[in-house]
Structures are given as structure tokens and as C-alpha cells.
PDB file of N, CA and C in Angstrom:
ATOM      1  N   UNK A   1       2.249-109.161 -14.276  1.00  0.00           N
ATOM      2  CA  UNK A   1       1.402-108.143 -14.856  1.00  0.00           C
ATOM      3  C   UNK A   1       1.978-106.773 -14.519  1.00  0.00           C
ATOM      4  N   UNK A   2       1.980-105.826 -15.800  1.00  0.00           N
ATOM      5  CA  UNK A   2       2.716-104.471 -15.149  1.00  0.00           C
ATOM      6  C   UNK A   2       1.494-103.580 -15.087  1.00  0.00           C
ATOM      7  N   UNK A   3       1.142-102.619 -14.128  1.00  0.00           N
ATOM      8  CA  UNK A   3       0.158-102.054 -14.315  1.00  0.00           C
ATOM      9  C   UNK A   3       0.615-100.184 -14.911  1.00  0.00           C
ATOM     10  N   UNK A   4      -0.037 -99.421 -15.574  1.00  0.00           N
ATOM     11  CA  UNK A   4       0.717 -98.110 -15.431  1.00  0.00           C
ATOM     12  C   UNK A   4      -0.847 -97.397 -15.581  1.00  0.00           C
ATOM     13  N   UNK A   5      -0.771 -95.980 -15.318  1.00  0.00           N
ATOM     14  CA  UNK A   5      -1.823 -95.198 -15.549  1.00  0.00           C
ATOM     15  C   UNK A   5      -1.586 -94.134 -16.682  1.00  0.00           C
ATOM     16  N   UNK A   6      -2.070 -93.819 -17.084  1.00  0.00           N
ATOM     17  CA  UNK A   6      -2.489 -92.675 -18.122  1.00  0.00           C
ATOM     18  C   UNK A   6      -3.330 -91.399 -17.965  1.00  0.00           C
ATOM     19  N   UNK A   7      -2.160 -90.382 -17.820  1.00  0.00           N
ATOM     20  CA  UNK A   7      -3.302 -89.036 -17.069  1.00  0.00           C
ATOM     21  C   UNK A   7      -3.385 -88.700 -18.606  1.00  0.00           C
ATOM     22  N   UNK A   8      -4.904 -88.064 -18.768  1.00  0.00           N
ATOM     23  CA  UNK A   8      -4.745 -87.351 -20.374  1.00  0.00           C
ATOM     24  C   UNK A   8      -5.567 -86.323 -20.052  1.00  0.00           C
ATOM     25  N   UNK A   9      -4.701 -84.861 -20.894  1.00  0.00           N
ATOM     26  CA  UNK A   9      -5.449 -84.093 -21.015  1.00  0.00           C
ATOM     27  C   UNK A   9      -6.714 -83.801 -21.676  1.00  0.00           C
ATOM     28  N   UNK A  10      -7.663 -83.895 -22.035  1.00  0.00           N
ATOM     29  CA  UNK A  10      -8.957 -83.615 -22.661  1.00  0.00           C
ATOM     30  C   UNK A  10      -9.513 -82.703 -22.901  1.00  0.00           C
ATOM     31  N   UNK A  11      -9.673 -81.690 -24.642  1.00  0.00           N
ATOM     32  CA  UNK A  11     -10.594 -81.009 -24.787  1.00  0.00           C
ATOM     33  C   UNK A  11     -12.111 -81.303 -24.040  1.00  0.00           C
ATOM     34  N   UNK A  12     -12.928 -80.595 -23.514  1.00  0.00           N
ATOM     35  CA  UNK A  12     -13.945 -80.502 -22.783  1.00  0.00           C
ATOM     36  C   UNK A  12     -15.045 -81.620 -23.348  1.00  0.00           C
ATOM     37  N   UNK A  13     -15.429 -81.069 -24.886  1.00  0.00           N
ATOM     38  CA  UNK A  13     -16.151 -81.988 -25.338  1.00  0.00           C
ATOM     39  C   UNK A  13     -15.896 -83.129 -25.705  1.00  0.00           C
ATOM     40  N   UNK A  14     -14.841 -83.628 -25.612  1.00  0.00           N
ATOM     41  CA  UNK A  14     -14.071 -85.061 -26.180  1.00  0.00           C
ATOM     42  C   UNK A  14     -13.871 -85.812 -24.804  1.00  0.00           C
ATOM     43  N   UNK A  15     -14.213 -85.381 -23.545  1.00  0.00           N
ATOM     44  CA  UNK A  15     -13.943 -86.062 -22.356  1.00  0.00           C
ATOM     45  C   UNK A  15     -14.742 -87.888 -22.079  1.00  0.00           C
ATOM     46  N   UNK A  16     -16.130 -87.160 -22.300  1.00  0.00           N
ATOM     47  CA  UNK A  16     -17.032 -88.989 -22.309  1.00  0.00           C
ATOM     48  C   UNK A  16     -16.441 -89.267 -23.793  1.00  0.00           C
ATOM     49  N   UNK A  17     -16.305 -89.032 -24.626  1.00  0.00           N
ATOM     50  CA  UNK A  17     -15.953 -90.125 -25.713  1.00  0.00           C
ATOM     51  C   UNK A  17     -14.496 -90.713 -25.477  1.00  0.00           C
ATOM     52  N   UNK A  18     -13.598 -90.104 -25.409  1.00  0.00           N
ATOM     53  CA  UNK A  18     -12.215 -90.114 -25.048  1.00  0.00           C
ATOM     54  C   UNK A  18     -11.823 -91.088 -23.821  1.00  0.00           C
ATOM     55  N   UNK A  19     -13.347 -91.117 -22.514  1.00  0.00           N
ATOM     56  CA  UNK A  19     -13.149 -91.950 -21.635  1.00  0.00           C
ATOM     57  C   UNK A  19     -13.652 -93.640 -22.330  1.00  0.00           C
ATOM     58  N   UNK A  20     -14.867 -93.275 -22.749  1.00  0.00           N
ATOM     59  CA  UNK A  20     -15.462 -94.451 -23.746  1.00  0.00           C
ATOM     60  C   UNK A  20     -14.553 -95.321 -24.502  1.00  0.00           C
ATOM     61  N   UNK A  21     -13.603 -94.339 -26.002  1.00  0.00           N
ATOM     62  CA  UNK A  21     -13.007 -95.385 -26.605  1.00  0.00           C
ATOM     63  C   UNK A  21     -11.917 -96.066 -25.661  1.00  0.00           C
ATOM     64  N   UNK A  22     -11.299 -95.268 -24.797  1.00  0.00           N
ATOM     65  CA  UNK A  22     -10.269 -95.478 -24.130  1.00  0.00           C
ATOM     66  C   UNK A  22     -10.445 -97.213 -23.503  1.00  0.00           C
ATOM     67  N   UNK A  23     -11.251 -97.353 -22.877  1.00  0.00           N
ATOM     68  CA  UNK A  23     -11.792 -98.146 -22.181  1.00  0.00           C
ATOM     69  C   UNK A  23     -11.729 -99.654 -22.825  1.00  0.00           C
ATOM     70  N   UNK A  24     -12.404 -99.375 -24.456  1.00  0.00           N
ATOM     71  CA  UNK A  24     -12.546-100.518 -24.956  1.00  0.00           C
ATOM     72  C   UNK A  24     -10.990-101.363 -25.471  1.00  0.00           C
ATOM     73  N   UNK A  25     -10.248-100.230 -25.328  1.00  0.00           N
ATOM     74  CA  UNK A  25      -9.116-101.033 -25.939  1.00  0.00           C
ATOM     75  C   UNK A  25      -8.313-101.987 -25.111  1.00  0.00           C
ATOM     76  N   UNK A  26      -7.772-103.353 -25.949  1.00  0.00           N
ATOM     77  CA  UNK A  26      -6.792-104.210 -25.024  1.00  0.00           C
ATOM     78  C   UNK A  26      -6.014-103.607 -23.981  1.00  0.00           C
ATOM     79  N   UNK A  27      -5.751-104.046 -23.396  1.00  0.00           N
ATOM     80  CA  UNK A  27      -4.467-103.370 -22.164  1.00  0.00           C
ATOM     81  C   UNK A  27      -5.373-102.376 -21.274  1.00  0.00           C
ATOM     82  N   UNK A  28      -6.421-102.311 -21.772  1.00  0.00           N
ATOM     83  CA  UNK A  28      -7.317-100.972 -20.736  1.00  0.00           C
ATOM     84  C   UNK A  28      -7.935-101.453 -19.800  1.00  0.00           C
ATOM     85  N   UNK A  29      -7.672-101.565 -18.342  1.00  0.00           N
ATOM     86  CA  UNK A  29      -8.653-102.429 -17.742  1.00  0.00           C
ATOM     87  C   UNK A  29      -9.885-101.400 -16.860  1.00  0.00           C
ATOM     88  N   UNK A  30      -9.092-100.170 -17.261  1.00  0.00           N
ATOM     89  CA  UNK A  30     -10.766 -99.306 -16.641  1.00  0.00           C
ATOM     90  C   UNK A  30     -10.016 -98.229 -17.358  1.00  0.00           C
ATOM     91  N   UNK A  31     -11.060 -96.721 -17.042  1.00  0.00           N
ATOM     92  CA  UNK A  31     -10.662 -95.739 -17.829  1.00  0.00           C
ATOM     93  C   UNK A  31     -11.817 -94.793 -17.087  1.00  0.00           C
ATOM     94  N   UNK A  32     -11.415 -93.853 -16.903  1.00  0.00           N
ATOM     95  CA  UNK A  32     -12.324 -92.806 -15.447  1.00  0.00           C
ATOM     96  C   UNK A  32     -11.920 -91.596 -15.725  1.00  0.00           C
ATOM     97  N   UNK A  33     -13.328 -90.956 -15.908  1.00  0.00           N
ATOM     98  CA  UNK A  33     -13.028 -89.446 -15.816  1.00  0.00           C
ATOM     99  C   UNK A  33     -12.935 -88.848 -14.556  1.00  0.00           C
ATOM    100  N   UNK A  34     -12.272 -87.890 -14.253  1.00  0.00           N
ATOM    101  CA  UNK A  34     -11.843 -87.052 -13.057  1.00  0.00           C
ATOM    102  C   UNK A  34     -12.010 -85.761 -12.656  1.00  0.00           C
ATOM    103  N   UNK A  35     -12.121 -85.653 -11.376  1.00  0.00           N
ATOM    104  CA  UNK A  35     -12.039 -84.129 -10.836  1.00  0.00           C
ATOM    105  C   UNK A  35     -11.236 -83.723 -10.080  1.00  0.00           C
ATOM    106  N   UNK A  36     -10.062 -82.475 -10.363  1.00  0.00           N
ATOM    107  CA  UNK A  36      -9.710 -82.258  -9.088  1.00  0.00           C
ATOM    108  C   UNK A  36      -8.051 -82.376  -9.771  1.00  0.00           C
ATOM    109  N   UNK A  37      -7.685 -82.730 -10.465  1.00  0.00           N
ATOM    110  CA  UNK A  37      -6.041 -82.565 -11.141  1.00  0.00           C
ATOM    111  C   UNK A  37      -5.756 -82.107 -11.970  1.00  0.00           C
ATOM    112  N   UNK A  38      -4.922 -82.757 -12.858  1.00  0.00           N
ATOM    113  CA  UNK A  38      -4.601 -81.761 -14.029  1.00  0.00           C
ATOM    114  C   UNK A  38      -5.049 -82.324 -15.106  1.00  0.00           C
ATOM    115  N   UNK A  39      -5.557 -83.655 -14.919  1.00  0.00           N
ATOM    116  CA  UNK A  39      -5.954 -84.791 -15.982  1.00  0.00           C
ATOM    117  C   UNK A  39      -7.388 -84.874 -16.053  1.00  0.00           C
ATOM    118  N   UNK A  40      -7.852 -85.052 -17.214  1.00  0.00           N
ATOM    119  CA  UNK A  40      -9.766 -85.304 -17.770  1.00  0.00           C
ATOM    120  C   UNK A  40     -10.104 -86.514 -17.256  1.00  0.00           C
ATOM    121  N   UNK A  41      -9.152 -87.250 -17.870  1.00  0.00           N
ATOM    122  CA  UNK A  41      -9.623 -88.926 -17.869  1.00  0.00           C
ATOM    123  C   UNK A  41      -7.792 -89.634 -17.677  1.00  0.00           C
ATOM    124  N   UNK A  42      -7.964 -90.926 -16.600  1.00  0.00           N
ATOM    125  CA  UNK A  42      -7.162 -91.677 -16.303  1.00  0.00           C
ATOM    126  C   UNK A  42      -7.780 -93.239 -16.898  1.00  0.00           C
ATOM    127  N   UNK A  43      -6.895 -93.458 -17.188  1.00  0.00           N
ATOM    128  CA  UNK A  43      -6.732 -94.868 -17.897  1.00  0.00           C
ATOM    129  C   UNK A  43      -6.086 -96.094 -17.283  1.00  0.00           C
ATOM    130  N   UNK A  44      -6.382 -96.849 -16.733  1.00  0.00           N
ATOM    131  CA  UNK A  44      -5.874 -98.009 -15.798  1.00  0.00           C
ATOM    132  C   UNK A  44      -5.243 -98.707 -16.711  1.00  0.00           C
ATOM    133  N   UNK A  45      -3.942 -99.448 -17.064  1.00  0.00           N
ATOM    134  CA  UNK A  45      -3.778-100.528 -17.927  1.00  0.00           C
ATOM    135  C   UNK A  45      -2.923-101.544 -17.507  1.00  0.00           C
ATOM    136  N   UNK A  46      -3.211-102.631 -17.607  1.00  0.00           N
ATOM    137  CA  UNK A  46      -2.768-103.687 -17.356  1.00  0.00           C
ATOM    138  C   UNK A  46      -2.195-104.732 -18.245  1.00  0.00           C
ATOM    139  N   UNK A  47      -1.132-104.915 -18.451  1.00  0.00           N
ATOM    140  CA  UNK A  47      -0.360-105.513 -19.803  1.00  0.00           C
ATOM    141  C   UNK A  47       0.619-106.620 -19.368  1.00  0.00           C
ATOM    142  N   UNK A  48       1.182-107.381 -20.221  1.00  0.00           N
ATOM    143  CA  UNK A  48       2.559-108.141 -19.894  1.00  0.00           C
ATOM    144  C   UNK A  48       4.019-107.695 -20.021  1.00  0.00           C
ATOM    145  N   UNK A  49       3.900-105.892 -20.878  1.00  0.00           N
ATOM    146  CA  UNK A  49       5.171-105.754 -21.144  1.00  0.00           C
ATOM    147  C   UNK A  49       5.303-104.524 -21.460  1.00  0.00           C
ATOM    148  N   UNK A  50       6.003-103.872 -21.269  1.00  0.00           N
ATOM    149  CA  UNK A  50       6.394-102.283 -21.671  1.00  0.00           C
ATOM    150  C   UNK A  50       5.810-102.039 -22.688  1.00  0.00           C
ATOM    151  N   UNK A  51       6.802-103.047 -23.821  1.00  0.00           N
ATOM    152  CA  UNK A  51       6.347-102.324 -25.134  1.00  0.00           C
ATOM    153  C   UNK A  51       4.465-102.656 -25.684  1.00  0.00           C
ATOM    154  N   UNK A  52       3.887-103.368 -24.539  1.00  0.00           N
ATOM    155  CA  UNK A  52       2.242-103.123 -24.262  1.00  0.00           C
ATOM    156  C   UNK A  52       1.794-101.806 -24.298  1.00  0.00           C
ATOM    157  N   UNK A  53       2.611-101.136 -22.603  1.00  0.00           N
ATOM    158  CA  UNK A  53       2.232 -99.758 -22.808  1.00  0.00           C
ATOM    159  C   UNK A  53       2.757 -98.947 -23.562  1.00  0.00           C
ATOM    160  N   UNK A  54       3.649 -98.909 -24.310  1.00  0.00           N
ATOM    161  CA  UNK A  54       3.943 -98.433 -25.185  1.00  0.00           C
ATOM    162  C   UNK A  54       3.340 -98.145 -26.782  1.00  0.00           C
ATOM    163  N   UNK A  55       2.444 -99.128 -27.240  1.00  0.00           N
ATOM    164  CA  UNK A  55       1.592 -99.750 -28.037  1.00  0.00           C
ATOM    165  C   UNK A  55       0.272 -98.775 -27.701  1.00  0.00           C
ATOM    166  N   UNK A  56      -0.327 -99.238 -26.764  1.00  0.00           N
ATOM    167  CA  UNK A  56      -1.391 -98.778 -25.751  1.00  0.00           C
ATOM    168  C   UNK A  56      -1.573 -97.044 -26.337  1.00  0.00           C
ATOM    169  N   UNK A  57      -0.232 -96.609 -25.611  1.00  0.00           N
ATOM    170  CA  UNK A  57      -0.504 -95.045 -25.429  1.00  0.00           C
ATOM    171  C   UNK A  57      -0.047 -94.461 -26.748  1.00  0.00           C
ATOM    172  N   UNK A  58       1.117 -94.911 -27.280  1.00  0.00           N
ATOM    173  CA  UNK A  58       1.192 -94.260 -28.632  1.00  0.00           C
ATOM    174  C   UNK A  58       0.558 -94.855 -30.067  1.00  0.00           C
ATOM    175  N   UNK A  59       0.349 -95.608 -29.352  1.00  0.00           N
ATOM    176  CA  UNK A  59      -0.742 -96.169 -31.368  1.00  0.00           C
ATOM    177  C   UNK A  59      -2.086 -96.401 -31.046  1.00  0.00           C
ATOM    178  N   UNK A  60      -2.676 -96.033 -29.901  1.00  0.00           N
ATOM    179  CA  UNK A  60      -4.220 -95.920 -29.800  1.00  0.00           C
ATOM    180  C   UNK A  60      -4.542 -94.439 -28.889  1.00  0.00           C
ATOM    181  N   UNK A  61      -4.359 -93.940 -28.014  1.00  0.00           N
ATOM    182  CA  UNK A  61      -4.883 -93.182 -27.188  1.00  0.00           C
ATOM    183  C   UNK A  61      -4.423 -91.898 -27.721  1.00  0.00           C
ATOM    184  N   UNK A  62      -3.107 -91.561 -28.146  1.00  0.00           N
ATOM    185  CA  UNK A  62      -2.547 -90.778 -28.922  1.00  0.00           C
ATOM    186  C   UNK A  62      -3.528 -90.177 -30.337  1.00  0.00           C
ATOM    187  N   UNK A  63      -3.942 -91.152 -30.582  1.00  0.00           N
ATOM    188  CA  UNK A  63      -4.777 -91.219 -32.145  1.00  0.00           C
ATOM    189  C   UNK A  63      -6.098 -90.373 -31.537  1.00  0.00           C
ATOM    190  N   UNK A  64      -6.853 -90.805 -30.507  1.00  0.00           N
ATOM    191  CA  UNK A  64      -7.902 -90.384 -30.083  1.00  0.00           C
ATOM    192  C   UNK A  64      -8.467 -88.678 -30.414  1.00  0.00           C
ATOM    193  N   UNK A  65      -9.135 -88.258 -30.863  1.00  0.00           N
ATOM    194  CA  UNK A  65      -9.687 -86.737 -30.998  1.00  0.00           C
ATOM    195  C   UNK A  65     -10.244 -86.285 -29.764  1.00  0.00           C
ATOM    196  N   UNK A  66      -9.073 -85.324 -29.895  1.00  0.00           N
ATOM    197  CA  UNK A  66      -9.248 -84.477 -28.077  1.00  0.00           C
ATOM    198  C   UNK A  66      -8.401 -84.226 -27.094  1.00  0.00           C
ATOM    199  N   UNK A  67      -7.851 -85.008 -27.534  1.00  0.00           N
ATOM    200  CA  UNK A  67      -6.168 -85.403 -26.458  1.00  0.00           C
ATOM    201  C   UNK A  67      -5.353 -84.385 -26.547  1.00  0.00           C
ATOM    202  N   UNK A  68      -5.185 -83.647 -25.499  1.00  0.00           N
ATOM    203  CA  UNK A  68      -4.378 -82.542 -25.886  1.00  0.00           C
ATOM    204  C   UNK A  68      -3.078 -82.864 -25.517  1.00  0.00           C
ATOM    205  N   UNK A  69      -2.652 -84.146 -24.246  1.00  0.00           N
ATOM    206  CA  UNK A  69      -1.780 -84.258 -23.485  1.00  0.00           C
ATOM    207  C   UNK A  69      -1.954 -85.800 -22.926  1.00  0.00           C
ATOM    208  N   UNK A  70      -0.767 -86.490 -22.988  1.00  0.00           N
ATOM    209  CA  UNK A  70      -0.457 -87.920 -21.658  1.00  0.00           C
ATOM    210  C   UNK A  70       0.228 -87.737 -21.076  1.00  0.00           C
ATOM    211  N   UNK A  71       0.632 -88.280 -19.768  1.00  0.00           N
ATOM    212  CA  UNK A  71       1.145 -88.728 -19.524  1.00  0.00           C
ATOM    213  C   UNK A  71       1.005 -90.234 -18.628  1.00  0.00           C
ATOM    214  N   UNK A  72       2.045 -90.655 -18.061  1.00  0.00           N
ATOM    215  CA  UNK A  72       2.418 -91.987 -18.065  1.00  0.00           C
ATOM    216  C   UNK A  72       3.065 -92.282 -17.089  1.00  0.00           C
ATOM    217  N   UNK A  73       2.369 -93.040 -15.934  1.00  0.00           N
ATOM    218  CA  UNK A  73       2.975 -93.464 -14.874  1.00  0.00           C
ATOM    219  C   UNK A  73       3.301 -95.230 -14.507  1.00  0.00           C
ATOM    220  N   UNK A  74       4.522 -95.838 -14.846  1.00  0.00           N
ATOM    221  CA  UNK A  74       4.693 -97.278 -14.598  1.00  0.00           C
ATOM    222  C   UNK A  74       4.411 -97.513 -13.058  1.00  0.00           C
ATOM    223  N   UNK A  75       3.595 -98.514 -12.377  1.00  0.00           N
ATOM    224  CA  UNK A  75       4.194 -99.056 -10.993  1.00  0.00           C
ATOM    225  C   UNK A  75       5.204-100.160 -10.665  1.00  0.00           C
ATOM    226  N   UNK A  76       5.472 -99.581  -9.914  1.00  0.00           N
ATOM    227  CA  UNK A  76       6.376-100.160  -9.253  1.00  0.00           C
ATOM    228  C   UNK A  76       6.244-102.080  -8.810  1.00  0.00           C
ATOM    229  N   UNK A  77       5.499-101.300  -7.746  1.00  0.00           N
ATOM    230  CA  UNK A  77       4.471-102.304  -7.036  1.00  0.00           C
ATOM    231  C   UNK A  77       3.318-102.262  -6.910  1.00  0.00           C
ATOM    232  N   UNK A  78       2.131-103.282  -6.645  1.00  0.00           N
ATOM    233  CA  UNK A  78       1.361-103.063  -6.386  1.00  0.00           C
ATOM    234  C   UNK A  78       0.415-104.145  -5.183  1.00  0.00           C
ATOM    235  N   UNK A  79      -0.188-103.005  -4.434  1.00  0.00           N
ATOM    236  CA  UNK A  79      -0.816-103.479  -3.317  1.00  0.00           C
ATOM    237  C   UNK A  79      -2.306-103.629  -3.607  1.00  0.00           C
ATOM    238  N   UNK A  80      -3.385-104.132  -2.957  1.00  0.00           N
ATOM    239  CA  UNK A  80      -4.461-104.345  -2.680  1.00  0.00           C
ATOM    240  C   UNK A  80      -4.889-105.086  -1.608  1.00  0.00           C
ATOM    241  N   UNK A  81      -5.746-105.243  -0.653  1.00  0.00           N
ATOM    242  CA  UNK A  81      -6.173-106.101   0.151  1.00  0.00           C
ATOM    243  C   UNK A  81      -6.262-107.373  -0.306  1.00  0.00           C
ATOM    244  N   UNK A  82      -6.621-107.976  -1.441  1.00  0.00           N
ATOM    245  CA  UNK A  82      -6.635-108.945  -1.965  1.00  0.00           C
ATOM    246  C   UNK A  82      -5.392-110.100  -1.858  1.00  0.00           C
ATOM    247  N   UNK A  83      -4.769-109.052  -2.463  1.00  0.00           N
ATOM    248  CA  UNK A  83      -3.191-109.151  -2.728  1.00  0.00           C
ATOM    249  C   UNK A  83      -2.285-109.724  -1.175  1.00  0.00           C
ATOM    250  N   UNK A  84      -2.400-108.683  -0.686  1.00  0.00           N
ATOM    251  CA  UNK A  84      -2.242-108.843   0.887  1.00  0.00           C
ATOM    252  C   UNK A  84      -2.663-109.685   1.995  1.00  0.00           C
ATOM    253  N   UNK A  85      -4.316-110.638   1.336  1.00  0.00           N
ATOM    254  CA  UNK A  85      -4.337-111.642   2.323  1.00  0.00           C
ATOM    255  C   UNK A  85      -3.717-112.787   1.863  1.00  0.00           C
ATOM    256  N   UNK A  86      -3.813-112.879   0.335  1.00  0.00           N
ATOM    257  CA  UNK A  86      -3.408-114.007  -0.444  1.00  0.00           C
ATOM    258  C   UNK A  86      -1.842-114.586   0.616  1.00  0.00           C
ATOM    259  N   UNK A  87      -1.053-113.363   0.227  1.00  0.00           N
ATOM    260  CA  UNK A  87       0.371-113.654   0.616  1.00  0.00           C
ATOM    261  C   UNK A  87       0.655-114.149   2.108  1.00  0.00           C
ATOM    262  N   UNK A  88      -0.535-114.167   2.892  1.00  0.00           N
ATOM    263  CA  UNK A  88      -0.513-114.444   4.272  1.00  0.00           C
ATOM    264  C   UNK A  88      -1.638-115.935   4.034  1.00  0.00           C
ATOM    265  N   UNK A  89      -2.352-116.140   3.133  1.00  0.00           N
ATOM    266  CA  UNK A  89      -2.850-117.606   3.567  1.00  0.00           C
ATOM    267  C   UNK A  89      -2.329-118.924   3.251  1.00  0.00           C
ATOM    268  N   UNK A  90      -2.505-119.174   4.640  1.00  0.00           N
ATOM    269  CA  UNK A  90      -1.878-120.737   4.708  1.00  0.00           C
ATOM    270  C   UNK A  90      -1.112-120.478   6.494  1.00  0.00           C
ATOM    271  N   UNK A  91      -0.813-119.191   6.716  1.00  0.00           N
ATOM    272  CA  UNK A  91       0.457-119.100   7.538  1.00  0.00           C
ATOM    273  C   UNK A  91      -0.666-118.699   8.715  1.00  0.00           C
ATOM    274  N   UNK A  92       0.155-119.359   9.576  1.00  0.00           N
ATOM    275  CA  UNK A  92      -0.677-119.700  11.459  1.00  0.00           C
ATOM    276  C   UNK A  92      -1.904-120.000  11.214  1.00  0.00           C
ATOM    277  N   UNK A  93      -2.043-121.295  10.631  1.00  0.00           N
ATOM    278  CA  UNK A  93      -3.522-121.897  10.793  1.00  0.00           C
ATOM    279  C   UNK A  93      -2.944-123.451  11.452  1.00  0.00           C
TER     280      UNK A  93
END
């Protein structure tokens, strides 16, 4: 699974709708408005393949009314506690 985020800029009044449609689309697995950066609303997405996010951000979020700006961060890796006990169970029991 590749995960990437989506900072988008947002006209003011297009912010809850912009977080709304965002949300519903495939590859979106959350979508959150923000305080405190340079971005309105971040977009969590979770896909099998680049050209996912690629799909994702330029043939749906792009389209969106309001968007003044994306950008687009791939990870690398990714951690969670979850993640982190998984890879340790079984070992010294």
C-alpha cells in the first residue's frame, strides 16, 4: 500500500465542501481540515500505485471548486504502533 498526502490550498468558502467531496473519493482514506500551515484541507490517500495518486489528484481533486493549490507528498515508510507490534509478535514468547 503506498500512502501520500495532499496539502490543498482552499478558497475560504469551498473549505467544508472541498474537505467533504474530497473524502468520498476512492484512494481517500480520510480528508481533514487544518490549522496552522499553509494548507486548508489534507487528504490522506491510500492506493496500490502511483499512477493511483496520480489519478486521485489530477482527475478528481484538481476538478474540485476552490482549489487554489496541491501539493503532494509520497511516503516513504510508514510507521504506526500497530505496525510496530505486529513485526515483533511471535518473538520471545
Amino acid at each position: 500500500m503506498i500512502h501520500a498526502f495532499v496539502l490543498m490550498n482552499v478558497a475560504p468558502e469551498h473549505i467544508a465542501e472541498v474537505a467533504e467531496r474530497t473524502a468520498a473519493f476512492d484512494g481517500v482514506q480520510s480528508a481533514h481540515s487544518v490549522a496552522g500551515s499553509e494548507a486548508d484541507v489534507v487528504a490522506v490517500l491510500a492506493v496500490s500505485s502511483h499512477d493511483e495518486i496520480a489519478a486521485v489528484v489530477t482527475e478528481h481533486l484538481v476538478t474540485l471548486p476552490g482549489i487554489l493549490s496541491t501539493r503532494t507528498m509520497i511516503a516513504f515508510r510508514s510507521y504506526s504502533p500497530d505496525e510496530l507490534d505486529a513485526a515483533w509478535e511471535g518473538i520471545g514468547d
